[in-house]
Structure formats: C-alpha cells, structure tokens
C-alpha atoms as a PDB file:
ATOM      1  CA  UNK A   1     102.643 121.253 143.167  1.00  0.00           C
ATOM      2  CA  UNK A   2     104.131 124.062 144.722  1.00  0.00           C
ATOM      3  CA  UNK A   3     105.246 126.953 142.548  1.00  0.00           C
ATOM      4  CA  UNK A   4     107.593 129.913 143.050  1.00  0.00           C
ATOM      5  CA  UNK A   5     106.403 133.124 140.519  1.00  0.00           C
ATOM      6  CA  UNK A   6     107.937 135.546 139.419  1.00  0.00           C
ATOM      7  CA  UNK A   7     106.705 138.580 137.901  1.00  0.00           C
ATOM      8  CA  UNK A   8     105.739 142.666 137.776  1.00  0.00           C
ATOM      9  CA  UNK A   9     102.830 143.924 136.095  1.00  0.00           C
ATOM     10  CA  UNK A  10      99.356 143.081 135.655  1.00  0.00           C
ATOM     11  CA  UNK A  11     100.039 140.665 132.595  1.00  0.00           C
ATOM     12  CA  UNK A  12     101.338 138.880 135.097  1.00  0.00           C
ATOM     13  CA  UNK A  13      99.378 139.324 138.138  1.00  0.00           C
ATOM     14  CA  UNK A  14      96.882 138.084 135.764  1.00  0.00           C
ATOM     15  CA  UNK A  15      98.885 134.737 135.955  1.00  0.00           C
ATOM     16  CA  UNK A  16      99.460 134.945 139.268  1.00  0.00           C
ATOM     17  CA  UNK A  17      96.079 135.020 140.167  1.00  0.00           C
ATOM     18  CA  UNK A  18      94.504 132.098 137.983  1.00  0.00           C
ATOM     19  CA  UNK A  19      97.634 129.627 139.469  1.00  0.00           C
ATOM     20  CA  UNK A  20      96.218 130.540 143.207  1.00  0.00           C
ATOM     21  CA  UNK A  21      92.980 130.619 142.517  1.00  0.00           C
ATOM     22  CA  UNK A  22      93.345 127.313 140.177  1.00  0.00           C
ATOM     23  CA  UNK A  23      95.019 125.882 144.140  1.00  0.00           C
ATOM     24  CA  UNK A  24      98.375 125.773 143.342  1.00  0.00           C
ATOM     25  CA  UNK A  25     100.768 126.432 146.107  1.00  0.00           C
ATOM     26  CA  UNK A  26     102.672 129.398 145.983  1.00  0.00           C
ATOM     27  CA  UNK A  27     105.286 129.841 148.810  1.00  0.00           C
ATOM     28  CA  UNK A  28     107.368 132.776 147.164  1.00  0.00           C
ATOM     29  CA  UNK A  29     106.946 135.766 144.752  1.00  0.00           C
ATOM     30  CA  UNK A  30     109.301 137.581 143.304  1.00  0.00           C
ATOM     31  CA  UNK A  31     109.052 141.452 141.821  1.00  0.00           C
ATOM     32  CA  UNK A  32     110.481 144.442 140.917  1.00  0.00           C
ATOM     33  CA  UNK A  33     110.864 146.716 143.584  1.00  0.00           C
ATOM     34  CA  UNK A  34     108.221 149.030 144.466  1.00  0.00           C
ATOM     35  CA  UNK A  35     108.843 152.176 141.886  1.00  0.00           C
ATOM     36  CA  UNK A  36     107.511 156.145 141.967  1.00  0.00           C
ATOM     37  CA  UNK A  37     104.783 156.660 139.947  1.00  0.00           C
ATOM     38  CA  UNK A  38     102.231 159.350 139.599  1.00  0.00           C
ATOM     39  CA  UNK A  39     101.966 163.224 139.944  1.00  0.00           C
ATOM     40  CA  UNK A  40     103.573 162.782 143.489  1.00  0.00           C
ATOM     41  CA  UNK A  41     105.785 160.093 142.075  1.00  0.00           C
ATOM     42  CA  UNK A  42     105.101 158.596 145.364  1.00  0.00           C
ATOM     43  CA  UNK A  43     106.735 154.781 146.046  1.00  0.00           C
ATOM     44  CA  UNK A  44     103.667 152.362 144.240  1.00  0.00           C
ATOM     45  CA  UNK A  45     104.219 148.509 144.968  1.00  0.00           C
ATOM     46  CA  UNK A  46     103.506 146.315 141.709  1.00  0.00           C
ATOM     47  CA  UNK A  47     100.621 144.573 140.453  1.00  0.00           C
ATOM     48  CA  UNK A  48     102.013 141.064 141.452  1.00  0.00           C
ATOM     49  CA  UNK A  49     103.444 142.520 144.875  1.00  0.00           C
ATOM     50  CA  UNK A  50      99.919 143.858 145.865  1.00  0.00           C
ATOM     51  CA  UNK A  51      97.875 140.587 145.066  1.00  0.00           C
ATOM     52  CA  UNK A  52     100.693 138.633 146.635  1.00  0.00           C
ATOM     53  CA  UNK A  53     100.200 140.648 149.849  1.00  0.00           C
ATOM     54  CA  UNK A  54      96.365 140.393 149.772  1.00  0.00           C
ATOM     55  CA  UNK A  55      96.277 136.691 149.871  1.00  0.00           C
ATOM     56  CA  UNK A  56      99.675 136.512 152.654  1.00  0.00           C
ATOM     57  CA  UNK A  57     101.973 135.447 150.087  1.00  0.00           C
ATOM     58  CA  UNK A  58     105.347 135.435 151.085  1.00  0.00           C
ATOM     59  CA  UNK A  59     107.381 138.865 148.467  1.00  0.00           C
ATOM     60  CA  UNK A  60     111.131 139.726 147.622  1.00  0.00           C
ATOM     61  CA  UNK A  61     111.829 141.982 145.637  1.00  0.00           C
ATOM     62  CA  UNK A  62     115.785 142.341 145.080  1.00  0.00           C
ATOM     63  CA  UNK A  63     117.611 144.696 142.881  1.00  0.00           C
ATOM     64  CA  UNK A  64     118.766 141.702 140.757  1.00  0.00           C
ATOM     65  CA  UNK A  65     119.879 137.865 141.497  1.00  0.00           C
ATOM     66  CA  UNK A  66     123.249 138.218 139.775  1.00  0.00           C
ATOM     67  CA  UNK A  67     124.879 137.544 142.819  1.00  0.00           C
ATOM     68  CA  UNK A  68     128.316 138.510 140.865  1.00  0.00           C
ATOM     69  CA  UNK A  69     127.045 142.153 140.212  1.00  0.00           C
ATOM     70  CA  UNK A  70     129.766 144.926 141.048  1.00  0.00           C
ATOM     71  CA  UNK A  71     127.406 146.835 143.108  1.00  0.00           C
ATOM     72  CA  UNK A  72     127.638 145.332 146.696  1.00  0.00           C
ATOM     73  CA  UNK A  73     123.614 146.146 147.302  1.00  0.00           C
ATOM     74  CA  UNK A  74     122.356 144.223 143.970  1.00  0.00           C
ATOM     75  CA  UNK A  75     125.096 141.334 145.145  1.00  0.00           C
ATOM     76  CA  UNK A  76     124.076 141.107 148.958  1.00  0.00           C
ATOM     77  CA  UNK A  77     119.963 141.145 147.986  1.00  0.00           C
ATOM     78  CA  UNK A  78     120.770 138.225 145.288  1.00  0.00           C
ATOM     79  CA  UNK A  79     122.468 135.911 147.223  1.00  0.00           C
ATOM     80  CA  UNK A  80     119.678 136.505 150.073  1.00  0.00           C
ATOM     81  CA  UNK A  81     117.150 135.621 147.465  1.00  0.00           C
ATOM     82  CA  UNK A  82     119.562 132.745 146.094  1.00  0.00           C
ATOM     83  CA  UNK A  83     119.507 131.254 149.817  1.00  0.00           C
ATOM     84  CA  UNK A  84     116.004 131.673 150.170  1.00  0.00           C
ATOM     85  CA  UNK A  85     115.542 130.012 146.814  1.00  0.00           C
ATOM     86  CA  UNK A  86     117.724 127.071 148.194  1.00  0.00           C
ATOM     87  CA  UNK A  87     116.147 127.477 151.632  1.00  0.00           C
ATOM     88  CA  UNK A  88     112.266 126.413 149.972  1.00  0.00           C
ATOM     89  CA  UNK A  89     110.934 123.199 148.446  1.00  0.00           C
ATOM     90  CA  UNK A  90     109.259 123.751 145.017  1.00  0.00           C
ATOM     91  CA  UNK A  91     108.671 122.498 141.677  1.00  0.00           C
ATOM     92  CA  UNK A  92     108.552 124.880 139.503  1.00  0.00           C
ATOM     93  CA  UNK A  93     109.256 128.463 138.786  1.00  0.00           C
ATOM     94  CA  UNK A  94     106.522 130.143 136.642  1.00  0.00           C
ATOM     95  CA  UNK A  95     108.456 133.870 135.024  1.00  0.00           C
ATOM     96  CA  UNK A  96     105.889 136.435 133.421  1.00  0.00           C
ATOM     97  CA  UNK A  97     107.139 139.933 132.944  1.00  0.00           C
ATOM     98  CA  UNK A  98     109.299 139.831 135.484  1.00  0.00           C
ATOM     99  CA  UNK A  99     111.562 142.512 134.201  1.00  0.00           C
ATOM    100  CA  UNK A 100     114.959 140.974 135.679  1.00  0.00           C
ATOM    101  CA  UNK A 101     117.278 138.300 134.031  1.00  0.00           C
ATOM    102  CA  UNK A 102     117.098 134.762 135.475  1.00  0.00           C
ATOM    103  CA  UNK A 103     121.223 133.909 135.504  1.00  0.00           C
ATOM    104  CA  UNK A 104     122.559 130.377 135.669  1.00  0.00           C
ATOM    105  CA  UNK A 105     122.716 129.989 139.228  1.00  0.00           C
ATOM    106  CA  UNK A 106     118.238 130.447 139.183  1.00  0.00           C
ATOM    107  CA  UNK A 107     117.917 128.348 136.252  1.00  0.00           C
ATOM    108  CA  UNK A 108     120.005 125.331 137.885  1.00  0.00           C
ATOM    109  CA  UNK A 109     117.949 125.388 141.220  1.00  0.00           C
ATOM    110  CA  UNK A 110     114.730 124.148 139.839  1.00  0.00           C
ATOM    111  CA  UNK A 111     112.987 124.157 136.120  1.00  0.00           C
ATOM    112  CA  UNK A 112     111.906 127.253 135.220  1.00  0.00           C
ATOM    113  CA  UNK A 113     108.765 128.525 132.461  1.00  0.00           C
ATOM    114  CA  UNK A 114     108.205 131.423 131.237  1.00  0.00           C
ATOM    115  CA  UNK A 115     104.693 133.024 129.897  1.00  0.00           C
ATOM    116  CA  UNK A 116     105.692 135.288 127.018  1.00  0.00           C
ATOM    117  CA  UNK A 117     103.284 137.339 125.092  1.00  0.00           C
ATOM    118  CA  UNK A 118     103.844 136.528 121.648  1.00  0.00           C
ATOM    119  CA  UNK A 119     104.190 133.180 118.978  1.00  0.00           C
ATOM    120  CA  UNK A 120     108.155 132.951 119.412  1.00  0.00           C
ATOM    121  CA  UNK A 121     110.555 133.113 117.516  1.00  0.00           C
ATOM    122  CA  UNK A 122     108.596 136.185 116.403  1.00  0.00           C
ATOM    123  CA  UNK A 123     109.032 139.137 119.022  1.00  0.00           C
ATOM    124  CA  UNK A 124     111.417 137.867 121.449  1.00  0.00           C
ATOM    125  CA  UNK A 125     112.065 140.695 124.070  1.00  0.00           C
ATOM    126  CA  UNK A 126     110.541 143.406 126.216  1.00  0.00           C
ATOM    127  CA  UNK A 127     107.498 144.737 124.379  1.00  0.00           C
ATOM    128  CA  UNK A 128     106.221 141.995 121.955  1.00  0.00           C
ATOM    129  CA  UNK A 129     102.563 143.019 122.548  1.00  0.00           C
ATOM    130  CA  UNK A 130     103.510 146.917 121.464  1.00  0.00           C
ATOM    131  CA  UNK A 131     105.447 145.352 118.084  1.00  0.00           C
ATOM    132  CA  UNK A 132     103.851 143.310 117.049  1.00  0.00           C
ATOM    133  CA  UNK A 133     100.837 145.863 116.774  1.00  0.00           C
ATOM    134  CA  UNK A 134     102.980 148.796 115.446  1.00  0.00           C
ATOM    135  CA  UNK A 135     104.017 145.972 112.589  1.00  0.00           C
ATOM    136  CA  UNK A 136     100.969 145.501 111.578  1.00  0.00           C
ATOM    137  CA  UNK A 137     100.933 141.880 112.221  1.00  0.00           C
ATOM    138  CA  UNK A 138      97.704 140.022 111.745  1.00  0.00           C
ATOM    139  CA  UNK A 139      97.662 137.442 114.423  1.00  0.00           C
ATOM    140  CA  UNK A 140      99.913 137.194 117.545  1.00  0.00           C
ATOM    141  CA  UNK A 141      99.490 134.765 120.817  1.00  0.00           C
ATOM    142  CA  UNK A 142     101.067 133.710 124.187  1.00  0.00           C
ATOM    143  CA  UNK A 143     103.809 130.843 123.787  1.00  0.00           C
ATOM    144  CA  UNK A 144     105.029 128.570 127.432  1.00  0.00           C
ATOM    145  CA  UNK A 145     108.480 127.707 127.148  1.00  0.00           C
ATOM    146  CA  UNK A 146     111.430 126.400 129.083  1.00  0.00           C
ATOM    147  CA  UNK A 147     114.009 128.874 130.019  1.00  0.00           C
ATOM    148  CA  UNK A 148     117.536 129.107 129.212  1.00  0.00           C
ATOM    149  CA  UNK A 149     120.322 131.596 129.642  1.00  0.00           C
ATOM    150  CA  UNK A 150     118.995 133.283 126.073  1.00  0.00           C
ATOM    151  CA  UNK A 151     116.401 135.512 125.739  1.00  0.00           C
ATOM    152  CA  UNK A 152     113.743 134.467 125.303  1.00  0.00           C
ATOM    153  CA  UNK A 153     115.299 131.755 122.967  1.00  0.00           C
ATOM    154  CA  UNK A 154     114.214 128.091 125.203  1.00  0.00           C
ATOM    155  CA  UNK A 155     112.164 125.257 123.858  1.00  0.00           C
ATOM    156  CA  UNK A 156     108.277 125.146 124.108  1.00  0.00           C
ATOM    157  CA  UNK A 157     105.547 123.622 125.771  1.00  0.00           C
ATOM    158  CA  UNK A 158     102.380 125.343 124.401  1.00  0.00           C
ATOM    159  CA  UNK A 159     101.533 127.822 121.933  1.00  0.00           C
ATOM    160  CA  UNK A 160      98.316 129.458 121.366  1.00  0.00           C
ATOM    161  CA  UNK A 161      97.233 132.307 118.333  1.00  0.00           C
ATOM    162  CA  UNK A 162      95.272 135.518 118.561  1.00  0.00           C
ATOM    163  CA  UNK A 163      94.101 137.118 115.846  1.00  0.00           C
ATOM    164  CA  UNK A 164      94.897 141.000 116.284  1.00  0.00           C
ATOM    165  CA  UNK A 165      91.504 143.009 115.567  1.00  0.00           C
ATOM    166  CA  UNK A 166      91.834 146.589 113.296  1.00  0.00           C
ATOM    167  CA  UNK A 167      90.539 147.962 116.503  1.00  0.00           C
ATOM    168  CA  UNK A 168      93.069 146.393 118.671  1.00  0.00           C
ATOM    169  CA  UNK A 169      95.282 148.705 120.732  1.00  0.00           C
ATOM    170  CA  UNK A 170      98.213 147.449 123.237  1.00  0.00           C
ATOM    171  CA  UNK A 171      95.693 147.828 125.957  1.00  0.00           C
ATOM    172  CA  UNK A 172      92.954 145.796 124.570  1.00  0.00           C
ATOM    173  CA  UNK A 173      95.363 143.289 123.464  1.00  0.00           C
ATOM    174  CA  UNK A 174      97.443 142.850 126.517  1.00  0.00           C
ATOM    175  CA  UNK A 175      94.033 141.637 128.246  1.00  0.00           C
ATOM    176  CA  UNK A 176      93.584 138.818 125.657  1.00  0.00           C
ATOM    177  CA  UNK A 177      96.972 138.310 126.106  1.00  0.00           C
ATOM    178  CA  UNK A 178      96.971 138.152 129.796  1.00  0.00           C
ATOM    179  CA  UNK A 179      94.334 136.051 130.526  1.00  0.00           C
ATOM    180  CA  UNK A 180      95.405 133.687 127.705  1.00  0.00           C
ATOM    181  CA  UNK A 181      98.733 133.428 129.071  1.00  0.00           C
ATOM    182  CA  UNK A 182      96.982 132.431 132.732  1.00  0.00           C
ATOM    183  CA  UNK A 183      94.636 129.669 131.437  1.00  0.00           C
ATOM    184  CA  UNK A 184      97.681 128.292 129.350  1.00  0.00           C
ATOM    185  CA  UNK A 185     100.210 128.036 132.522  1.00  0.00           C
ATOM    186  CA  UNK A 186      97.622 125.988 134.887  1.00  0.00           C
ATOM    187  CA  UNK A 187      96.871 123.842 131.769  1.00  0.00           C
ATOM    188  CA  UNK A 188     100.903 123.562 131.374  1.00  0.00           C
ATOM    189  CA  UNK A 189     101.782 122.875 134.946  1.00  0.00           C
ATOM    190  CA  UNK A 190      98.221 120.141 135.565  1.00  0.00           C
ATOM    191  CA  UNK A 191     100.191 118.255 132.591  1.00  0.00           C
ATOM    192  CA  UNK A 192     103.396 118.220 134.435  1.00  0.00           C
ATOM    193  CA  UNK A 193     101.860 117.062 137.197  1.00  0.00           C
ATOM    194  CA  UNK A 194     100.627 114.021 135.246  1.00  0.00           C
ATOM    195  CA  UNK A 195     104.019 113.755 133.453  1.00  0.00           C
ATOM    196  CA  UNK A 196     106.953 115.370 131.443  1.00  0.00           C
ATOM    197  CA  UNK A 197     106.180 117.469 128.800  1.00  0.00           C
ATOM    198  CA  UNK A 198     107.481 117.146 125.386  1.00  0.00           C
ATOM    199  CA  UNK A 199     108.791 120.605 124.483  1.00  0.00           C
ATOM    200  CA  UNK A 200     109.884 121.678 121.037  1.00  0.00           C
ATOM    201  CA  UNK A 201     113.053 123.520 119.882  1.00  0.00           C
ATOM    202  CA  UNK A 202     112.244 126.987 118.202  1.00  0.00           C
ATOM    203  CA  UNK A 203     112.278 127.634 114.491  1.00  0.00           C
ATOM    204  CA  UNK A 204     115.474 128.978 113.583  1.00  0.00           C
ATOM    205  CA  UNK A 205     113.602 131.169 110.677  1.00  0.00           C
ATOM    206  CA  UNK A 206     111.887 133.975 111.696  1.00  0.00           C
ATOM    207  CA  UNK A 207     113.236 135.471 114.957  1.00  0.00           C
ATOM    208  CA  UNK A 208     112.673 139.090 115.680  1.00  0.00           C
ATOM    209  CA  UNK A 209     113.625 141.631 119.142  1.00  0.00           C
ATOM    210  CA  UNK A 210     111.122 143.455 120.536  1.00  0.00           C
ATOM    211  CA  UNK A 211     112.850 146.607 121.948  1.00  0.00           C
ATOM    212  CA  UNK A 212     112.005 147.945 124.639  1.00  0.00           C
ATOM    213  CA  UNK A 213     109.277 150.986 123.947  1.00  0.00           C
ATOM    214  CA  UNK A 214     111.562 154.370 124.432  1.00  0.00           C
ATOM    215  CA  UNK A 215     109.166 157.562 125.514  1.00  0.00           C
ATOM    216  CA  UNK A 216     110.677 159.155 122.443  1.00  0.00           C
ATOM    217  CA  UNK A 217     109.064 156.984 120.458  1.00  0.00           C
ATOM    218  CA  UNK A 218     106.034 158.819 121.520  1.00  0.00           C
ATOM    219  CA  UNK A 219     106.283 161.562 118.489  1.00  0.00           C
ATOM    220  CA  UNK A 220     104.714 161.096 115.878  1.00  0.00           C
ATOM    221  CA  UNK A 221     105.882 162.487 111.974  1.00  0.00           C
ATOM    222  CA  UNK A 222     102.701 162.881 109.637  1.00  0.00           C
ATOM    223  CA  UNK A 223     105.786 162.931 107.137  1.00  0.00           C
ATOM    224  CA  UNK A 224     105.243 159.455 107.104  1.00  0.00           C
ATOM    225  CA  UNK A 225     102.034 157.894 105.739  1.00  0.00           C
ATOM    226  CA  UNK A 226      98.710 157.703 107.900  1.00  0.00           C
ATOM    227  CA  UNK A 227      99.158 153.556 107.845  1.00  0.00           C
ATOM    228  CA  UNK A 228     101.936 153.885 109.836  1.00  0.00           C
ATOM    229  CA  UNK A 229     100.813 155.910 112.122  1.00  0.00           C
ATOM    230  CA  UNK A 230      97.605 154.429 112.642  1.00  0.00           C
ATOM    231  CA  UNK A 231      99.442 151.416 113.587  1.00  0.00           C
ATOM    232  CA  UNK A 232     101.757 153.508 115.888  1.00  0.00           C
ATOM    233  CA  UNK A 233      98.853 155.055 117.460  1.00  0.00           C
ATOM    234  CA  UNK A 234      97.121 151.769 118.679  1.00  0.00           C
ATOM    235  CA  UNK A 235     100.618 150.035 119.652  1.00  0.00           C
ATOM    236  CA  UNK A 236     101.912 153.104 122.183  1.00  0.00           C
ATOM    237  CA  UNK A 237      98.124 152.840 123.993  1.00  0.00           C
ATOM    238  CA  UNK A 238      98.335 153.175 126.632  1.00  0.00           C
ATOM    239  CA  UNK A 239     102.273 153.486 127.023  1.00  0.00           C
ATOM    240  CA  UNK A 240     103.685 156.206 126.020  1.00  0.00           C
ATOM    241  CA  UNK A 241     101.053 157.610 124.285  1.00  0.00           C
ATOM    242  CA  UNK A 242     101.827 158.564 120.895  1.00  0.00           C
ATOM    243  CA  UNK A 243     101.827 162.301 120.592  1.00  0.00           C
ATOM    244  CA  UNK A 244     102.258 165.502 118.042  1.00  0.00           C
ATOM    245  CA  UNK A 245     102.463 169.304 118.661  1.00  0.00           C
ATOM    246  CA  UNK A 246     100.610 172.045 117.699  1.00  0.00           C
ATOM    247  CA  UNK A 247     101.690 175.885 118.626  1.00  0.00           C
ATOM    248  CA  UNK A 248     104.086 174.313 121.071  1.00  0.00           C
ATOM    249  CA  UNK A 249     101.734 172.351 122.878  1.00  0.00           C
ATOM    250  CA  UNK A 250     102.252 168.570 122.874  1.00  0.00           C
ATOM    251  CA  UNK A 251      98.854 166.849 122.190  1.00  0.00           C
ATOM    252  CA  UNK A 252      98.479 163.144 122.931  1.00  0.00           C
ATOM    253  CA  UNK A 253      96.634 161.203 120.140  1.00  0.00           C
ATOM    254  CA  UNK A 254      94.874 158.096 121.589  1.00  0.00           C
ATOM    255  CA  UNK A 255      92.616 156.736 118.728  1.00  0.00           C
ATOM    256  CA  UNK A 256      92.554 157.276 115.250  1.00  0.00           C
ATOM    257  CA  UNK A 257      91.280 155.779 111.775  1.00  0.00           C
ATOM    258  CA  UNK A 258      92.952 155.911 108.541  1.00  0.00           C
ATOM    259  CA  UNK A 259      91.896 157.420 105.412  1.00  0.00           C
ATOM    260  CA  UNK A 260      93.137 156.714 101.845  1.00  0.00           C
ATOM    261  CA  UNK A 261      92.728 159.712 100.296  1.00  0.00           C
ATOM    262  CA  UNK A 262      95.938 161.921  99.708  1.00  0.00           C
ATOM    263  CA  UNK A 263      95.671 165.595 100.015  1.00  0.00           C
ATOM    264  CA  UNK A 264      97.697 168.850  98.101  1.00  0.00           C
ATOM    265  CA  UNK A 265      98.191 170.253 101.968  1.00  0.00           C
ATOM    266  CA  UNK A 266     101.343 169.790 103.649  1.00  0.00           C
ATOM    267  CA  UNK A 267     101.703 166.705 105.867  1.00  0.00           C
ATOM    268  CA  UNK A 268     100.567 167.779 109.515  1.00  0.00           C
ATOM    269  CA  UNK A 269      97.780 169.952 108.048  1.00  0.00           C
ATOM    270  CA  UNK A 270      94.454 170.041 110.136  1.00  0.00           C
ATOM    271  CA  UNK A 271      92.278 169.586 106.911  1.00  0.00           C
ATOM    272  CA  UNK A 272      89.076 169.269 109.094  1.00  0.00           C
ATOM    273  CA  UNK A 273      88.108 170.477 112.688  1.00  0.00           C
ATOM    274  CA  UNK A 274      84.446 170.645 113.501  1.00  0.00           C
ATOM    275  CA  UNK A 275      82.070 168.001 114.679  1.00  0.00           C
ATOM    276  CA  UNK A 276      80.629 166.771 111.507  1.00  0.00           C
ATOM    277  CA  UNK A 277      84.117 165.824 110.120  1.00  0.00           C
ATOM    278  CA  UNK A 278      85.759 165.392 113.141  1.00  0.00           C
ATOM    279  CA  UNK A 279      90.108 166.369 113.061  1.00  0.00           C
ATOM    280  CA  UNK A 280      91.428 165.028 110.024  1.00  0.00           C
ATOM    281  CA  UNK A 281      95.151 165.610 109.599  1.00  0.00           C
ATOM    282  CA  UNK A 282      97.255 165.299 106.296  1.00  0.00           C
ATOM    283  CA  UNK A 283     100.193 162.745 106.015  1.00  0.00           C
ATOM    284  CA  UNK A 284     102.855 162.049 103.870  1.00  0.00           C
ATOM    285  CA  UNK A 285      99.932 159.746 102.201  1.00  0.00           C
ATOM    286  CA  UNK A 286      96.581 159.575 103.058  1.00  0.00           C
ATOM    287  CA  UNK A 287      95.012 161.209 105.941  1.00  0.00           C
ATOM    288  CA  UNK A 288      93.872 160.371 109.655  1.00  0.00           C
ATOM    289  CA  UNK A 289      91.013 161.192 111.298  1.00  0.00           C
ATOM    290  CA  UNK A 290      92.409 161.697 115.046  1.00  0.00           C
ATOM    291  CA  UNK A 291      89.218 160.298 117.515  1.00  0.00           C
ATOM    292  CA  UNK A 292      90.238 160.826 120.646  1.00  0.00           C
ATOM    293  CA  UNK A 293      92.767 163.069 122.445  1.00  0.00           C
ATOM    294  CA  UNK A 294      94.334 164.448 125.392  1.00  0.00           C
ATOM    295  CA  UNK A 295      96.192 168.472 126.171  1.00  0.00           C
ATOM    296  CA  UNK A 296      98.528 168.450 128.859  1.00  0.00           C
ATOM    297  CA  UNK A 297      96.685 168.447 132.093  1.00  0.00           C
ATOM    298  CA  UNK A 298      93.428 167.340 130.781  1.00  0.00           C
ATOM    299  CA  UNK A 299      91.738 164.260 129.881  1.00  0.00           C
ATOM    300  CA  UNK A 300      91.142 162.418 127.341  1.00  0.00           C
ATOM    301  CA  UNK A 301      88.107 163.052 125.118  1.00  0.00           C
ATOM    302  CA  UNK A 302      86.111 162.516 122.165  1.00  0.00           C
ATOM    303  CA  UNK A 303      87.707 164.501 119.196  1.00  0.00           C
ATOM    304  CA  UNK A 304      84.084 166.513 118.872  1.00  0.00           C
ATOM    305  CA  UNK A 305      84.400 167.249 122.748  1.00  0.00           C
ATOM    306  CA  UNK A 306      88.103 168.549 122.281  1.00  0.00           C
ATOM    307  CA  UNK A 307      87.818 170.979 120.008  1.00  0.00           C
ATOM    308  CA  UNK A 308      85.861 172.820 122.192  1.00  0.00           C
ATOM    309  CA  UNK A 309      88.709 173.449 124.478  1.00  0.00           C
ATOM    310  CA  UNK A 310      91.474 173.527 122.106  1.00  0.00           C
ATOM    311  CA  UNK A 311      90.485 174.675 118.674  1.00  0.00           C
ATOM    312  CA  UNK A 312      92.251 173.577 115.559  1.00  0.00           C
ATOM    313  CA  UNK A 313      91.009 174.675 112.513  1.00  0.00           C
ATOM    314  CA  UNK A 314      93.942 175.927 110.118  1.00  0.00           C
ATOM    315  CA  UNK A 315      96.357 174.731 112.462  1.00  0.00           C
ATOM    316  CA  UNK A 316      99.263 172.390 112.005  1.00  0.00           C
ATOM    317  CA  UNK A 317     100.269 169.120 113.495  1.00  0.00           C
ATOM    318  CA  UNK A 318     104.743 169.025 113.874  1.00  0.00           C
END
C-alpha cells in the first residue's frame, strides 16, 4: 500500500515514523513550510520534514493547496502540488496535524484519513489535547476518521480512550497521544488492505471547537479559583506557558498543585515562600502551591531552587 502523509509536528512525525517503519510505502510528504524559531528565529524545518529527509522521502511544502487562493504564490505552489498529487500512484492519504485545509479538489483525488487527537465529536479543531486538559476532562483519546470538507466533522474508523492522569500536562499527554494515534493508523490501513472498513457517522450530541491556543491566553488571574488554574497550568505546558507577574516581571508557572483551603489575603498573595512550604499563592478560592518556574532568561527550576534567585516573600502575583 503506498501512502501519501501529510503532516507538521512531532504528533505527527510520530505517525509518520511507525507507517515507515511498519513498511508502508511512502512516496510523498507534505508540511508546513520551514518556520523561524528560536532566539535567532533562524528558518527550522518541521518535525515531519526532517524525518522525511533522513530516510530520502520525497517533501513539499506549499503555502496552501487552494489552488483558487487570491494570492498568485499560494495558487501557483497548489496547483504544483495538485499535479504532483495527480502525477503519483497511491492509496491513501494519512493527515495528522498538518496545519493546512484539505479542499475538495485533495479530497476527490484519493481517500483521505485523518489521525486526530481527541474522542470526536468532543474537541474538534486545532488544540484538542490543550482543551480538553484545561476542561478538566477525565478521559480523552485519538479517533481515525474519513475526511470531508468539515472540520473535523467525517465518519470513523477507530476510536481509542485515554484516561487523563491529575498529573497530566499537554506535554505528557501529547506523547500518549502520539504514539496512540501511530499504532492506530497501521492497524487502520493493514485492515484496508484486507478490505473496506465500516466507518460510523459522528454523534450529533456533544460536539465542541477546540480553538486554537492564543499566547494571551498565557496570563493567568488568581481572581479566579486555584482549580482553574491548576488545570490551565498543565494544559498551556509546554505551549505558551501559562504565566503571572510580579514587580513587573513576567514569571512563567510550569507546575503546580491545588490546595482547598481559602485564605483572608487578597487573590495573588504569596502566602508562603521558603523551602519548607514551598510558593503558595492565594486565589479567588483556595490556594496553589506553584512547583516549578521560570524568570525571563532563565530556566526552569524547582520552586525551592527559585527562590533563591528571585525572592518572593510578601510579594504579589497580578
């Protein structure tokens, strides 16, 4: 069976990897193109790009395939990629994060199947691993379906559930997620290879859009109660961090655990700085006990290791 991927980051180089390794043929791959990144915001091919290249994989990476688009770049690089589409014999497409919009004129040329990172109709969209976290769901999964024009909205081959741990951040979660999502697409396309697959509409009860995360997100208000931002906390790690200022400076908060009890101080309070205790902060209700953090410039450490540096007794979190 020879499949054409497409895909950007390493959720789905993840997949990438387990259909070559797994000796599926893969002709094409399609990404994003390369983006700045870093300090030096130097050019940085993606995840799928640079395994693609390391095993002589044939890459495009165009702009977009709407070959209707009004900019004459984005239409010139689709229809090369359309052609090239046309140009190759395949069987499937396999999609996973790829970041661009498949239009009709992709979809018609062969089947294509997505790999998205949640138990649709629940968290349709761009960032169901971050929502589904910052909800406070319990359980969440990787679901196979046939594309359509909608997002996100085609029928499905295979679903799978994973239960999301108290300690589960986006990071640790993606990684289920990812390699999940790879065993369940060489299990989908061996079946296909035996036969066609029966897939199954969506419920109609119970959709929900995961928005895309927004860097302003990244604030966080100890107005609100310490729940919440617990929850907010583990969903924005690693992207964008979820943050709060003190004296001006903006202080990334990677970890922290809730506490029940409510205190007389003003939300954003610094009840506790000091090694035994560790940084407990005051929120609308209850209180969190911030575990590990990050000043601009520095790294991240252990809440008893950054106080050394950046003291915070009788200070306040805004």
């Amino acid at each position: 069976m020879k499949v054409i991927f497409a895909g950007t980051p390493e959720f789905a180089a993840t997949a990438l990897k387990d259909l070559h390794e797994a000796g599926f043929e893969i002709p094409l791959v399609l990404t994003q193109p390369d983006r700045p990144a870093g300090r030096g915001m130097q050019l940085h091919a993606s995840a799928v790009k640079q395994y693609a290249l390391r095993h002589g994989i044939e890459v495009l990476q165009p702009l977009s395939l709407r070959m209707d688009s009004r900019d004459p770049q984005r239409a010139a690089e689709a229809k090369a990629a359309h052609e090239r589409l046309l140009a190759l014999e395949y069987d499937v497409m396999v999609v996973a994060a790829y970041g661009l919009i498949l239009p009709r004129s992709t979809l018609d040329i062969r089947p294509c199947i997505n790999i998205h990172g949640s138990l649709l109709p629940r968290w349709r969209g761009a960032a169901p691993i971050h929502r589904a976290i910052e909800a406070g769901d319990d359980e969440t999964g990787v679901t196979i379906m046939q594309m359509e024009e909608g997002l996100d909205t085609g029928p499905m081959l295979a679903i799978e559930r994973v239960a999301i741990e108290a300690g589960d951040s986006t990071a640790t979660l993606h990684d289920k997620l990812a390699a999940l999502g790879g065993r369940m697409i060489v299990d989908t396309l061996r079946k296909m290879r035996q036969g066609p697959l029966t897939a199954v509409p969506q419920p109609e009860a119970g959709v929900t859009y995961a928005a895309k995360i927004a860097k302003e997100e990244a604030a966080l208000d100890f107005s609100q109660g310490a729940l919440e931002l617990g929850l907010k906390i583990r969903a924005f790690n690693p992207f964008p961090g979820a943050c709060g200022q003190v004296d001006g400076v903006a202080i990334k908060i990677w970890a922290a655990e809730v506490l029940e009890a409510d205190s007389p101080q003003p939300a954003g309070q610094v009840l506790a700085a000091d090694a035994q205790l560790g940084i407990v902060v005051a929120c609308g209700t209850g209180a969190l006990r911030l575990t590990h953090l990050q000043k601009p410039g520095g790294k991240r450490l252990p809440a008893s290791e950054f106080i050394k540096g950046f003291p915070l007794e009788g200070k306040r979190f805004v």
